[in-house]
C-alpha atoms as a PDB file:
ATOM      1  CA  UNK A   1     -21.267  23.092   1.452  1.00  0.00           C
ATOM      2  CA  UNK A   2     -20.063  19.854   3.893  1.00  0.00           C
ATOM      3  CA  UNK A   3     -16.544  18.557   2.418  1.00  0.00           C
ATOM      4  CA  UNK A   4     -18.391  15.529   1.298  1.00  0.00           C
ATOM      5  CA  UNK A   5     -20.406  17.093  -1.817  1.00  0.00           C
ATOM      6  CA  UNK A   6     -16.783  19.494  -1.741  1.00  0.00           C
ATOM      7  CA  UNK A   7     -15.240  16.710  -2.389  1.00  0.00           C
ATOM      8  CA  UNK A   8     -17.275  15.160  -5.397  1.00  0.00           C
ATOM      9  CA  UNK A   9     -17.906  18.464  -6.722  1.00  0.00           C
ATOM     10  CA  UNK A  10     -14.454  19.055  -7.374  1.00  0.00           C
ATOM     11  CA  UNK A  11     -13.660  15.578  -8.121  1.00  0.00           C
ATOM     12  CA  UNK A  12     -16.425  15.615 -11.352  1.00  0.00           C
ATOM     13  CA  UNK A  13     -15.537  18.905 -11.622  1.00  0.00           C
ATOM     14  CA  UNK A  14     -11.823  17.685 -12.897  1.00  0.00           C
ATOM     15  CA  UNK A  15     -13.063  14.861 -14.800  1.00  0.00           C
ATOM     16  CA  UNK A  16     -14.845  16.756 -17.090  1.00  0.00           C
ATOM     17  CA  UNK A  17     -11.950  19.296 -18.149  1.00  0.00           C
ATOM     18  CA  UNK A  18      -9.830  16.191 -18.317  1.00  0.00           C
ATOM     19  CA  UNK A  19     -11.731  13.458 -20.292  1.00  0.00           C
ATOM     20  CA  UNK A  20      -8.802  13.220 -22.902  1.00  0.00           C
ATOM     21  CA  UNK A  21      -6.049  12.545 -20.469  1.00  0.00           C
ATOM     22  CA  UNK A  22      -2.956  10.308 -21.388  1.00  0.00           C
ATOM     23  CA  UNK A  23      -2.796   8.111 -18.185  1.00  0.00           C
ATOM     24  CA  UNK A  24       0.298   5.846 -16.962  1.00  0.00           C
ATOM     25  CA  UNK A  25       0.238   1.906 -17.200  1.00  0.00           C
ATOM     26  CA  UNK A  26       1.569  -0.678 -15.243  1.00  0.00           C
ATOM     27  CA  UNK A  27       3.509  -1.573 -17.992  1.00  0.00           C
ATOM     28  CA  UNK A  28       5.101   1.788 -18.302  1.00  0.00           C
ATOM     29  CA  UNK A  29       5.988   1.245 -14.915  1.00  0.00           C
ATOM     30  CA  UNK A  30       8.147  -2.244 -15.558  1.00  0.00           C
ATOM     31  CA  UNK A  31       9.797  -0.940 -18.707  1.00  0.00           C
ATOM     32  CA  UNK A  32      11.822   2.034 -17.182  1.00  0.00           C
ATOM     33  CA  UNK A  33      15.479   0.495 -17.390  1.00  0.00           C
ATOM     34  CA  UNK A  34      18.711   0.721 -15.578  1.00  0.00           C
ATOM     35  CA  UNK A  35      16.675   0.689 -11.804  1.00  0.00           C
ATOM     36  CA  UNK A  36      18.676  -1.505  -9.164  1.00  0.00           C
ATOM     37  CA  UNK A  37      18.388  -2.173  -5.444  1.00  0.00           C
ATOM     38  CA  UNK A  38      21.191  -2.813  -3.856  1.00  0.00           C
ATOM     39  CA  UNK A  39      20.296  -5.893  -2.006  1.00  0.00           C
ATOM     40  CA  UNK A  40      17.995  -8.689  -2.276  1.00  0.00           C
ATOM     41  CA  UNK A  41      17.570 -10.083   0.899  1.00  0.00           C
ATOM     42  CA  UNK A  42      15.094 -13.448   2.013  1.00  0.00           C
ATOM     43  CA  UNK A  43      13.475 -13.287   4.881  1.00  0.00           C
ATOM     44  CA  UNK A  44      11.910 -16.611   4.480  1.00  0.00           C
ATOM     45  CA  UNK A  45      12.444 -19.869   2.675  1.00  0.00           C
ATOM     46  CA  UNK A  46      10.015 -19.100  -0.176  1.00  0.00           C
ATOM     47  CA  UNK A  47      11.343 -17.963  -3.741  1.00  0.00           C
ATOM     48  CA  UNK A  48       8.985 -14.902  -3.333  1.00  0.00           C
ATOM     49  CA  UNK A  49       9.888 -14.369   0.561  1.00  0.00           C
ATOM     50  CA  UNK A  50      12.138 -11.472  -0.268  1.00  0.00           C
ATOM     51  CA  UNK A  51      13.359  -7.657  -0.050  1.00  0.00           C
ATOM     52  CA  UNK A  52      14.676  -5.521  -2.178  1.00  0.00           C
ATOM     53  CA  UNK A  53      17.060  -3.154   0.100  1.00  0.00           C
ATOM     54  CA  UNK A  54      17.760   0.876  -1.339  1.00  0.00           C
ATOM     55  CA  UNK A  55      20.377   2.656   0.225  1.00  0.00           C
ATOM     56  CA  UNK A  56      21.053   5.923  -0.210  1.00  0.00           C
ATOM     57  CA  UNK A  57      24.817   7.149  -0.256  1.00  0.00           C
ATOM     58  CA  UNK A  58      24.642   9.247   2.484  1.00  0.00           C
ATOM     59  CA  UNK A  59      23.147   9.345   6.089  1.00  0.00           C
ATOM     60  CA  UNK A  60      19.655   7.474   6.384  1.00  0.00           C
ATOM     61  CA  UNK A  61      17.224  10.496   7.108  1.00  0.00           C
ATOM     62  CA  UNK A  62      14.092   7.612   7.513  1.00  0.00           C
ATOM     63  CA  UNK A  63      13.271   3.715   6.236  1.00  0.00           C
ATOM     64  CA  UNK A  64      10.471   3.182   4.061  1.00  0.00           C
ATOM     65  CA  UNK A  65       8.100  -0.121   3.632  1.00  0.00           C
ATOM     66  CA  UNK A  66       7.319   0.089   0.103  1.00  0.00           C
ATOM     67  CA  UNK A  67       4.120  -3.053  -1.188  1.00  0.00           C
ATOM     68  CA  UNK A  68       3.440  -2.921  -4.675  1.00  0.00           C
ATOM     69  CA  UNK A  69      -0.088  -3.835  -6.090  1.00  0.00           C
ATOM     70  CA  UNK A  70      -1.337  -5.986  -8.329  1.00  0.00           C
ATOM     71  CA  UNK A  71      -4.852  -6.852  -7.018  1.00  0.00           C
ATOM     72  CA  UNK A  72      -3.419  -9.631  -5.045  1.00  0.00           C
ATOM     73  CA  UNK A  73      -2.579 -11.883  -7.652  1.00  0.00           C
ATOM     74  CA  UNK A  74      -0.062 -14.043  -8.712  1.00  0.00           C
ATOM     75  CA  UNK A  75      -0.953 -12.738 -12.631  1.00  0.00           C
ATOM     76  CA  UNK A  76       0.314  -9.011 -12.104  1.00  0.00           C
ATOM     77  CA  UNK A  77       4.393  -8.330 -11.793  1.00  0.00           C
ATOM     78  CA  UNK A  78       5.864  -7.648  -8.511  1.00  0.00           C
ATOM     79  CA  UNK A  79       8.243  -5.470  -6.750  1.00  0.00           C
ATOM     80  CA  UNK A  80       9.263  -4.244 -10.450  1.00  0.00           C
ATOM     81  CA  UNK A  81       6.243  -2.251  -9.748  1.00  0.00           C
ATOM     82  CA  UNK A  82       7.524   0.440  -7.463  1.00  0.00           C
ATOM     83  CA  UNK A  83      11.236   0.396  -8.301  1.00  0.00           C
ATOM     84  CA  UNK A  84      11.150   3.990 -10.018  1.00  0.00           C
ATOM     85  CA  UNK A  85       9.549   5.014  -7.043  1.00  0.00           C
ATOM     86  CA  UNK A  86      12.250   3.453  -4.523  1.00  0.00           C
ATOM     87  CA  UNK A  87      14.946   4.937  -7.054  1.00  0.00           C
ATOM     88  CA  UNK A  88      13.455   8.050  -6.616  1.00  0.00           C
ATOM     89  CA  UNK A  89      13.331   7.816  -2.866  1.00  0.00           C
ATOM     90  CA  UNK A  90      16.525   6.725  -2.406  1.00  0.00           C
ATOM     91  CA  UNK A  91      18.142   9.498  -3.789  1.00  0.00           C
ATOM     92  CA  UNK A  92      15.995  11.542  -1.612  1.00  0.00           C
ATOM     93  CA  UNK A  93      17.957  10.085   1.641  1.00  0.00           C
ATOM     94  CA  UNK A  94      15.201   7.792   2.424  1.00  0.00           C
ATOM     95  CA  UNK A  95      16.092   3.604   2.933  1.00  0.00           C
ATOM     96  CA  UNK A  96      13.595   1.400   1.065  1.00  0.00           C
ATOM     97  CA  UNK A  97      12.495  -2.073   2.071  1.00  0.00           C
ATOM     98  CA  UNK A  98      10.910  -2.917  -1.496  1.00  0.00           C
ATOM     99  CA  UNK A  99       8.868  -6.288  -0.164  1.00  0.00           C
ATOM    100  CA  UNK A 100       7.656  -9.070  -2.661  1.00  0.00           C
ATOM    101  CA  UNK A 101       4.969 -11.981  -1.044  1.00  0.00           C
ATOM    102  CA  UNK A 102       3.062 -14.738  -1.853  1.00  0.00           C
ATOM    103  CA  UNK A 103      -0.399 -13.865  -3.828  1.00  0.00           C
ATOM    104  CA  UNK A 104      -3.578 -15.596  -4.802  1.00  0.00           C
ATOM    105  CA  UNK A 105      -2.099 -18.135  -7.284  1.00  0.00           C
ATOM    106  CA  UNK A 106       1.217 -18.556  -5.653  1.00  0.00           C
ATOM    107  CA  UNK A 107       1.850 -21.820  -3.548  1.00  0.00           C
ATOM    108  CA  UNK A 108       0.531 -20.736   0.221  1.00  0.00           C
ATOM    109  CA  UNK A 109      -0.867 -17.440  -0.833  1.00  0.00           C
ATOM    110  CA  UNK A 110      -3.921 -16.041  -0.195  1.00  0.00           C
ATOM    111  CA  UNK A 111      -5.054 -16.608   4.218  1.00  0.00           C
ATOM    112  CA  UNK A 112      -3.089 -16.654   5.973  1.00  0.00           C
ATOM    113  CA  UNK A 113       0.184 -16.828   3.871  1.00  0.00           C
ATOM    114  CA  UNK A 114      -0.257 -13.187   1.851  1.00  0.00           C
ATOM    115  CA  UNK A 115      -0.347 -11.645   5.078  1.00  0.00           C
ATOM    116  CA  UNK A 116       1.904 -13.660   6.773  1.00  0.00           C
ATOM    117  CA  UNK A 117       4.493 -12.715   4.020  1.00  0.00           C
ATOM    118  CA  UNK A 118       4.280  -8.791   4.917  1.00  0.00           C
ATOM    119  CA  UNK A 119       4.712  -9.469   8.593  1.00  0.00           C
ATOM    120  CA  UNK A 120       7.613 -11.532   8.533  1.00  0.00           C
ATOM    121  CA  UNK A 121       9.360  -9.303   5.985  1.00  0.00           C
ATOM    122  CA  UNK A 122       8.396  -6.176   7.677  1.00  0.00           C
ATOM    123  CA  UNK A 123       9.791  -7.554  10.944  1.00  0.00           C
ATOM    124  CA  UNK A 124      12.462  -8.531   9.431  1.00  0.00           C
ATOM    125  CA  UNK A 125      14.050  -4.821   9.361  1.00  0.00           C
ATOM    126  CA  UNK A 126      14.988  -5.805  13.056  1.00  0.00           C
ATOM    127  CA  UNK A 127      17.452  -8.298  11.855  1.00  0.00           C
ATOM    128  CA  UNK A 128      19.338  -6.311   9.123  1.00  0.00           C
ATOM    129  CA  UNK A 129      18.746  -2.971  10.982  1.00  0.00           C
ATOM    130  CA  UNK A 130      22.292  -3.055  12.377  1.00  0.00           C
ATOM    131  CA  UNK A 131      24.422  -4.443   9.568  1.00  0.00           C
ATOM    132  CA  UNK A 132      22.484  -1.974   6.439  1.00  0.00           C
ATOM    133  CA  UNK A 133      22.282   1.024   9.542  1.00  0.00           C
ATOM    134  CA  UNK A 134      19.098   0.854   8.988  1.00  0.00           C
ATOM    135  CA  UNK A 135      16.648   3.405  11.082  1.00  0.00           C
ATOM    136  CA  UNK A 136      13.866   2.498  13.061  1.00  0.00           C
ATOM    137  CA  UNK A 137      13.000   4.772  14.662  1.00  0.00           C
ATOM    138  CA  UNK A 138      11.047   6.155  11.933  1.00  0.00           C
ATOM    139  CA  UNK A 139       9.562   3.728   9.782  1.00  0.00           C
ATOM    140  CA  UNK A 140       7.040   4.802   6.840  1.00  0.00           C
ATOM    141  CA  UNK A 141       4.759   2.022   5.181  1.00  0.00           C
ATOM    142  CA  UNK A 142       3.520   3.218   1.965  1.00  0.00           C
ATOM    143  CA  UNK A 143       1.829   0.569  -0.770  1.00  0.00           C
ATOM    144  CA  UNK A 144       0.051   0.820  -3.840  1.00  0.00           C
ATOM    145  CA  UNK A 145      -3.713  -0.441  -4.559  1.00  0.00           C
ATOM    146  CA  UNK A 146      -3.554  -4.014  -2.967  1.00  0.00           C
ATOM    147  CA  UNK A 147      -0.256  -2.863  -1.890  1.00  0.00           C
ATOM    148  CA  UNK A 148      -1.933   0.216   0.069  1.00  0.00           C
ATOM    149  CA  UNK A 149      -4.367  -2.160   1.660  1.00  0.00           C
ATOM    150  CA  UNK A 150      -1.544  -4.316   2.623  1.00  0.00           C
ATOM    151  CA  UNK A 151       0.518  -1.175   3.771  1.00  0.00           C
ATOM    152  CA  UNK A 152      -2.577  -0.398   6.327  1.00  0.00           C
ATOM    153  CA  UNK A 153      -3.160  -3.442   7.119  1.00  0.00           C
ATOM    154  CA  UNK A 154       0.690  -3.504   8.581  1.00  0.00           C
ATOM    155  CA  UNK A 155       0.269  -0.217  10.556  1.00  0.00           C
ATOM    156  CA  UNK A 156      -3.206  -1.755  11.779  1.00  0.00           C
ATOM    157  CA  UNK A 157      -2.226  -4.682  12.373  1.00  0.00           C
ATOM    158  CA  UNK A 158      -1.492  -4.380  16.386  1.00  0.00           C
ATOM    159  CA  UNK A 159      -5.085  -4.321  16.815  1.00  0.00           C
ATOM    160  CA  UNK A 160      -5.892  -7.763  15.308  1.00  0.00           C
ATOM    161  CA  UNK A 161      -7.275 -10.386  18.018  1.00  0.00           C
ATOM    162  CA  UNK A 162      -4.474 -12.801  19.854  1.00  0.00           C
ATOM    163  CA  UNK A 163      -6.364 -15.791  18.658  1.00  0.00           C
ATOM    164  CA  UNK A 164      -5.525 -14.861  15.084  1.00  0.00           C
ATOM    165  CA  UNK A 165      -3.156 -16.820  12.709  1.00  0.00           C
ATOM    166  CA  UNK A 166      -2.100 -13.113  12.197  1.00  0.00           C
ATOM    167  CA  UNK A 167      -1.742 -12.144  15.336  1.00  0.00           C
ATOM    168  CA  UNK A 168       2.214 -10.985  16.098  1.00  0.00           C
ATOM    169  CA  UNK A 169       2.989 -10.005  19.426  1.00  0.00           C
ATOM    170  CA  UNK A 170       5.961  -8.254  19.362  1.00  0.00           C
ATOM    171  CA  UNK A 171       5.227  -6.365  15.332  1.00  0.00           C
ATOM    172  CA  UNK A 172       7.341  -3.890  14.077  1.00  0.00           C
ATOM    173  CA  UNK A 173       6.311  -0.229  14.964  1.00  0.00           C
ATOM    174  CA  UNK A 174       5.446   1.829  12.258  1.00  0.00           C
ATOM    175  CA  UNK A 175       5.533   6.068  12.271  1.00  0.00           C
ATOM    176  CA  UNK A 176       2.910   6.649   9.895  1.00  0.00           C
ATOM    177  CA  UNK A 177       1.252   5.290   6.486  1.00  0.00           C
ATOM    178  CA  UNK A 178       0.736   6.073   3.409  1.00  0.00           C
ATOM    179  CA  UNK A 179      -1.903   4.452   1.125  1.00  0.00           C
ATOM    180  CA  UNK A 180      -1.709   5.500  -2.614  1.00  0.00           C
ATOM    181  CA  UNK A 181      -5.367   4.007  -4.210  1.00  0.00           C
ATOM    182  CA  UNK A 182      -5.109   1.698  -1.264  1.00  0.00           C
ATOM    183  CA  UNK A 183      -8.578  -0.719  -1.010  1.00  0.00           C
ATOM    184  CA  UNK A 184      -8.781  -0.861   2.579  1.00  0.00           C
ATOM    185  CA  UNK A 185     -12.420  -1.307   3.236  1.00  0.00           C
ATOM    186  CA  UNK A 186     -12.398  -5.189   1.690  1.00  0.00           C
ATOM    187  CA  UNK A 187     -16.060  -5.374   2.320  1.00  0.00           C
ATOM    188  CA  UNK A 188     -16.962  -2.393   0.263  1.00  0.00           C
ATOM    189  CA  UNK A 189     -14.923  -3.323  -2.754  1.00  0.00           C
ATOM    190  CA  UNK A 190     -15.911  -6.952  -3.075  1.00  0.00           C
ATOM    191  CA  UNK A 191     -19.988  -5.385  -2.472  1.00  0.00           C
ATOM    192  CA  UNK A 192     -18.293  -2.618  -5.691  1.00  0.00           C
ATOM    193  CA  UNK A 193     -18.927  -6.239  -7.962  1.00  0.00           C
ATOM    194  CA  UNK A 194     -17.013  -7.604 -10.420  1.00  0.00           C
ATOM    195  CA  UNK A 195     -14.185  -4.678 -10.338  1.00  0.00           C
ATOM    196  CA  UNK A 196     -10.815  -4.951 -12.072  1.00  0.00           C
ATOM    197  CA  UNK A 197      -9.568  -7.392 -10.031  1.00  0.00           C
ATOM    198  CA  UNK A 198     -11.603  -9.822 -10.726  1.00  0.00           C
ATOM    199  CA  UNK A 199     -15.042 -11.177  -9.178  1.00  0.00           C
ATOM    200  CA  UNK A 200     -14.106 -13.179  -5.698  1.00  0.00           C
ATOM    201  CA  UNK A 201     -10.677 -12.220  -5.396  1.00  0.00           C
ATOM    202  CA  UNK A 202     -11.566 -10.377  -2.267  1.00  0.00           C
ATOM    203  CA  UNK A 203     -13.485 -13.199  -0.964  1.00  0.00           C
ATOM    204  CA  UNK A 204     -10.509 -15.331  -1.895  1.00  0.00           C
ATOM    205  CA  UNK A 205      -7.687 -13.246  -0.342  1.00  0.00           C
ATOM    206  CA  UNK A 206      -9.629 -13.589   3.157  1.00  0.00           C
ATOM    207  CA  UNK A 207     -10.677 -17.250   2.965  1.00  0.00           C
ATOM    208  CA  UNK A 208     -14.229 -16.128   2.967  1.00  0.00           C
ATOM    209  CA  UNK A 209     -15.804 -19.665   2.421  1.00  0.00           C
ATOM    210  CA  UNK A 210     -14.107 -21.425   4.838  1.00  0.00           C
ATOM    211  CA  UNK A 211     -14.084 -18.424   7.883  1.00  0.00           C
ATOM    212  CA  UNK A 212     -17.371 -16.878   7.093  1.00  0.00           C
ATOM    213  CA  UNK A 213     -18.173 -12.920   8.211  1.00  0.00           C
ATOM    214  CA  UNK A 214     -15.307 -12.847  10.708  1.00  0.00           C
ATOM    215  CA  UNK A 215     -12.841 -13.222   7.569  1.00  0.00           C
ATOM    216  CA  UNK A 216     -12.851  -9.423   7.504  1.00  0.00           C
ATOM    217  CA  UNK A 217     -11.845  -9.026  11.375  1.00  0.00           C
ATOM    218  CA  UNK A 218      -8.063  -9.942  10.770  1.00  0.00           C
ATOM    219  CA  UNK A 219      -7.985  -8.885   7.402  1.00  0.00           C
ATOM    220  CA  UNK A 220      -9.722  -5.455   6.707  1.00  0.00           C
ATOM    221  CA  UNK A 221      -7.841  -2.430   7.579  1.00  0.00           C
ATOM    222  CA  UNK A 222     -11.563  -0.939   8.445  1.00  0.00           C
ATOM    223  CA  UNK A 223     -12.286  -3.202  10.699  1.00  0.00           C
ATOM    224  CA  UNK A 224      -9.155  -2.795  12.517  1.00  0.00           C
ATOM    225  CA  UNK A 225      -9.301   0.926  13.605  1.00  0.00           C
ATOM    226  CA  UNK A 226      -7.686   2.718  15.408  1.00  0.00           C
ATOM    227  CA  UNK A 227      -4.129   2.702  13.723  1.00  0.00           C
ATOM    228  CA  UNK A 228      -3.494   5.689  15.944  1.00  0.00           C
ATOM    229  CA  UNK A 229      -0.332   6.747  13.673  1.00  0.00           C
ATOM    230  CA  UNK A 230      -0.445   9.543  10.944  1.00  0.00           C
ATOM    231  CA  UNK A 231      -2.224   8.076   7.640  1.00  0.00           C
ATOM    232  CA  UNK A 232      -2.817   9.694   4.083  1.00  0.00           C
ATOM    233  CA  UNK A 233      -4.701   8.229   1.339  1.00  0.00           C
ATOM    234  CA  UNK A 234      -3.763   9.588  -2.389  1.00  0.00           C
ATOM    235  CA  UNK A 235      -7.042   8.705  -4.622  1.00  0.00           C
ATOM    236  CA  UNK A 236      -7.142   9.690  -8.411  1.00  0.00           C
ATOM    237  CA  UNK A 237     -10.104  11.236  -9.927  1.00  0.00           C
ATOM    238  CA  UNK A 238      -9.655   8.999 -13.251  1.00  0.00           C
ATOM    239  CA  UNK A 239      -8.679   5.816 -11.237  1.00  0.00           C
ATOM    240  CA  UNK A 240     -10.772   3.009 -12.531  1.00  0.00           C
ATOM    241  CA  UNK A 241      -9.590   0.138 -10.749  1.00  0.00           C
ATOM    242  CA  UNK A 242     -10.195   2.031  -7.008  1.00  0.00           C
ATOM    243  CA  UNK A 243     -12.269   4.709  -7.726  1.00  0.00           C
ATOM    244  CA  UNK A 244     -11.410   7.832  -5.127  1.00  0.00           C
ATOM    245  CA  UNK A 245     -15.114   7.634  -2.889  1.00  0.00           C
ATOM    246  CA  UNK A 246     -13.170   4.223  -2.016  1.00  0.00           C
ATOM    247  CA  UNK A 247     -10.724   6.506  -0.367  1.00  0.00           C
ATOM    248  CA  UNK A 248     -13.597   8.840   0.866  1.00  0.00           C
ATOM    249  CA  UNK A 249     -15.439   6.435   2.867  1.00  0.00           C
ATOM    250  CA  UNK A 250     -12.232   4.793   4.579  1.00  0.00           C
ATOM    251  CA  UNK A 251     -10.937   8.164   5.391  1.00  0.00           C
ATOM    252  CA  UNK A 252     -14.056   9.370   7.090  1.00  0.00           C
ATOM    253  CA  UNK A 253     -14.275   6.196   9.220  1.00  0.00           C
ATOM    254  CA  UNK A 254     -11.165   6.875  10.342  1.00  0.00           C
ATOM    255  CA  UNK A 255     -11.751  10.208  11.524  1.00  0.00           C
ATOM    256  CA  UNK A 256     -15.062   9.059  13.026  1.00  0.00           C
ATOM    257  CA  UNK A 257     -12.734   6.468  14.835  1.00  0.00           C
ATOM    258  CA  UNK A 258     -10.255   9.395  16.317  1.00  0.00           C
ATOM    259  CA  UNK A 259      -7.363   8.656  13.835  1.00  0.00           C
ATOM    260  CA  UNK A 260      -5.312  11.448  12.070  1.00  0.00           C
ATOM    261  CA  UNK A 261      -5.944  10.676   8.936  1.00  0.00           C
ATOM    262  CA  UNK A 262      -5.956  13.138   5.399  1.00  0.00           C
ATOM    263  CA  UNK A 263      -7.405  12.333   1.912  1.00  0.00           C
ATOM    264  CA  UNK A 264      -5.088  13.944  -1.230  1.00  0.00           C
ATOM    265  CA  UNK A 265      -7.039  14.039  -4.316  1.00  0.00           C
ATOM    266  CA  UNK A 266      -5.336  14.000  -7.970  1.00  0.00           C
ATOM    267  CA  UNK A 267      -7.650  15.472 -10.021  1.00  0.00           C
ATOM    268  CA  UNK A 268      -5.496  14.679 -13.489  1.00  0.00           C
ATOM    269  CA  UNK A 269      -4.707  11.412 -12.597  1.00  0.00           C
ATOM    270  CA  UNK A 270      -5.444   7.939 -13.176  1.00  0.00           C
ATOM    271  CA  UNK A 271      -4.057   4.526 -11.115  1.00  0.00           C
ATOM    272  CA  UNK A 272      -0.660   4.567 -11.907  1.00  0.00           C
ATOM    273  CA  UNK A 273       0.205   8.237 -11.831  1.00  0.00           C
ATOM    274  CA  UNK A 274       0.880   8.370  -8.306  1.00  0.00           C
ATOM    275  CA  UNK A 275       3.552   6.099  -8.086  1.00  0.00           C
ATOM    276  CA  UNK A 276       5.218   6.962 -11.441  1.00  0.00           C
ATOM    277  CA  UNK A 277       8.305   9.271 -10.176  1.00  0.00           C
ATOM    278  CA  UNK A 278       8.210  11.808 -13.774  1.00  0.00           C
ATOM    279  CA  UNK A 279       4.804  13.157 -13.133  1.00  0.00           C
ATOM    280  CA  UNK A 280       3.289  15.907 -11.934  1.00  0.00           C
ATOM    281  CA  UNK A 281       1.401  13.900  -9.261  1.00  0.00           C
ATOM    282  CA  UNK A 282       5.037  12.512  -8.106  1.00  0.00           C
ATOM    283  CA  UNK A 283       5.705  15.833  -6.535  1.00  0.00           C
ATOM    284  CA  UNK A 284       2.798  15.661  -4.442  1.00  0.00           C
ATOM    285  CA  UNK A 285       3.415  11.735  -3.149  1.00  0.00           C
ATOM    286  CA  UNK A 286       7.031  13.146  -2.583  1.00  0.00           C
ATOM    287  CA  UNK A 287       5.851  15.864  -0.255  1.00  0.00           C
ATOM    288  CA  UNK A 288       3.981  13.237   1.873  1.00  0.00           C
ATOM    289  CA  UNK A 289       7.351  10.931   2.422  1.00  0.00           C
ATOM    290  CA  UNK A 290       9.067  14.183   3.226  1.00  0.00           C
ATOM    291  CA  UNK A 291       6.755  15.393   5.942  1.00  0.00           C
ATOM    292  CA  UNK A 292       7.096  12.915   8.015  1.00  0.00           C
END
């Protein structure tokens, strides 16, 4: 059997014995109390141009990019999002750069500005690197659903054009990526229809209208291969807003491209499980940030 039906054998296979399943909200997410960062720090002059900074108490063993999700939009919360998850990290040993940006509804989000905003911030780690002891020299990006995308899109990045807005010549290096539910093939989730996100936001978030086809060249992770750095994606078997053959498809493209990339299926899991630090599925996300 070729790991593709493997894959959606097992996948259905799961669904099936779990059809009842309790799953995680975003709202769980934002309620969990007592979580603090110990730094906000604005790397541009926007309200939303910021970074939350986590530091553990002891020696820095790596620093981690964290993006939350939110489909892009200016509706969902922010970098509330993933703070269990950078709590949960930081203990580990691990620094977290927690980034917020401008989205689809926010003043200069949207192309070029939502991209713009994850550049500049992730660059940014060279100017605090010394005073936080920040390091570099092994840098994880890791996001969540439009967070993963954007987390790919920063490790891919050194591969868009020079006569991109987006183009940076001198970007941050990255060691490897982590996408958890990441949507990194744009084109094949705004051809999904009207998903969760809502119709057009895709063709929003890229300027589609006013830049045509060659919206996705600068924009989509897929279009942008090789990263030529380690990547995972984490898909969910019950995740309705990125359904795992999402995952699938990007995966295998990458492999077809010569990329070292791994797909980690969740077979009792929905969206949110993944980045929820007192689940099961934690323990296997946590395993990923470690082996690198």
């Amino acid at each position: 059997m070729s790991y593709k039906y493997l894959f959606f054998s097992l996948l259905f296979t799961f669904s099936f014995q779990n059809t009842t399943a309790q799953l995680v909200s975003w709202s769980d997410l934002i309620e969990v109390e007592g979580l603090q960062a110990d730094h906000r720090i604005y790397f541009g002059d926007d309200s939303l141009q910021f970074g939350d900074l986590w530091l553990p108490d002891g020696d820095i063993s790596s620093t981690i990019i964290l993006i939350h999700g939110g489909c892009w939009l200016s509706a969902y919360p922010g970098v509330e999002l993933m703070n269990p998850m950078a709590a949960e990290l930081r203990k580990q040993g691990f620094a977290i750069w927690n980034m917020e940006y401008r989205r689809i509804g926010h003043d200069g989000g949207g192309y070029p500005g939502t991209f713009l905003d994850i550049a500049n911030g992730a660059d940014y780690l060279n100017v605090i690197a010394e005073e936080y002891r920040l390091d570099l020299s092994n840098i994880i990006v890791a996001g969540h659903s439009a967070g993963g995308h954007l987390a790919t899109w920063l490790a891919s990045r050194k591969n868009i054009d020079e006569s991109s807005p987006l183009y940076t010549p001198e970007a941050i290096s990255v060691s490897a990526a982590i996408s958890l539910a990441g949507i990194n093939d744009l084109e094949r989730y705004a051809r999904y229809g009207s998903s969760s996100c809502g119709a057009n936001t895709i063709e929003t978030l890229v300027d589609l209208e006013n830049r045509s086809e060659g919206a996705y060249l600068d924009t989509s992770p897929l279009r942008l291969l090789p990263i030529q750095v380690p990547f995972v994606e984490v898909v969910a078997a019950f995740d309705a807003p990125v359904p795992p053959f999402f995952g699938y498809h990007f995966v295998e493209t990458m492999k077809n491209s010569g990329d070292d990339a791994s797909l980690v299926l969740l077979p009792n899991a929905g969206h949110f499980e993944m980045i929820s630090p007192w689940t099961d599925e934690w323990k296997t996300v946590l395993e990923l940030f470690n082996s690198f």
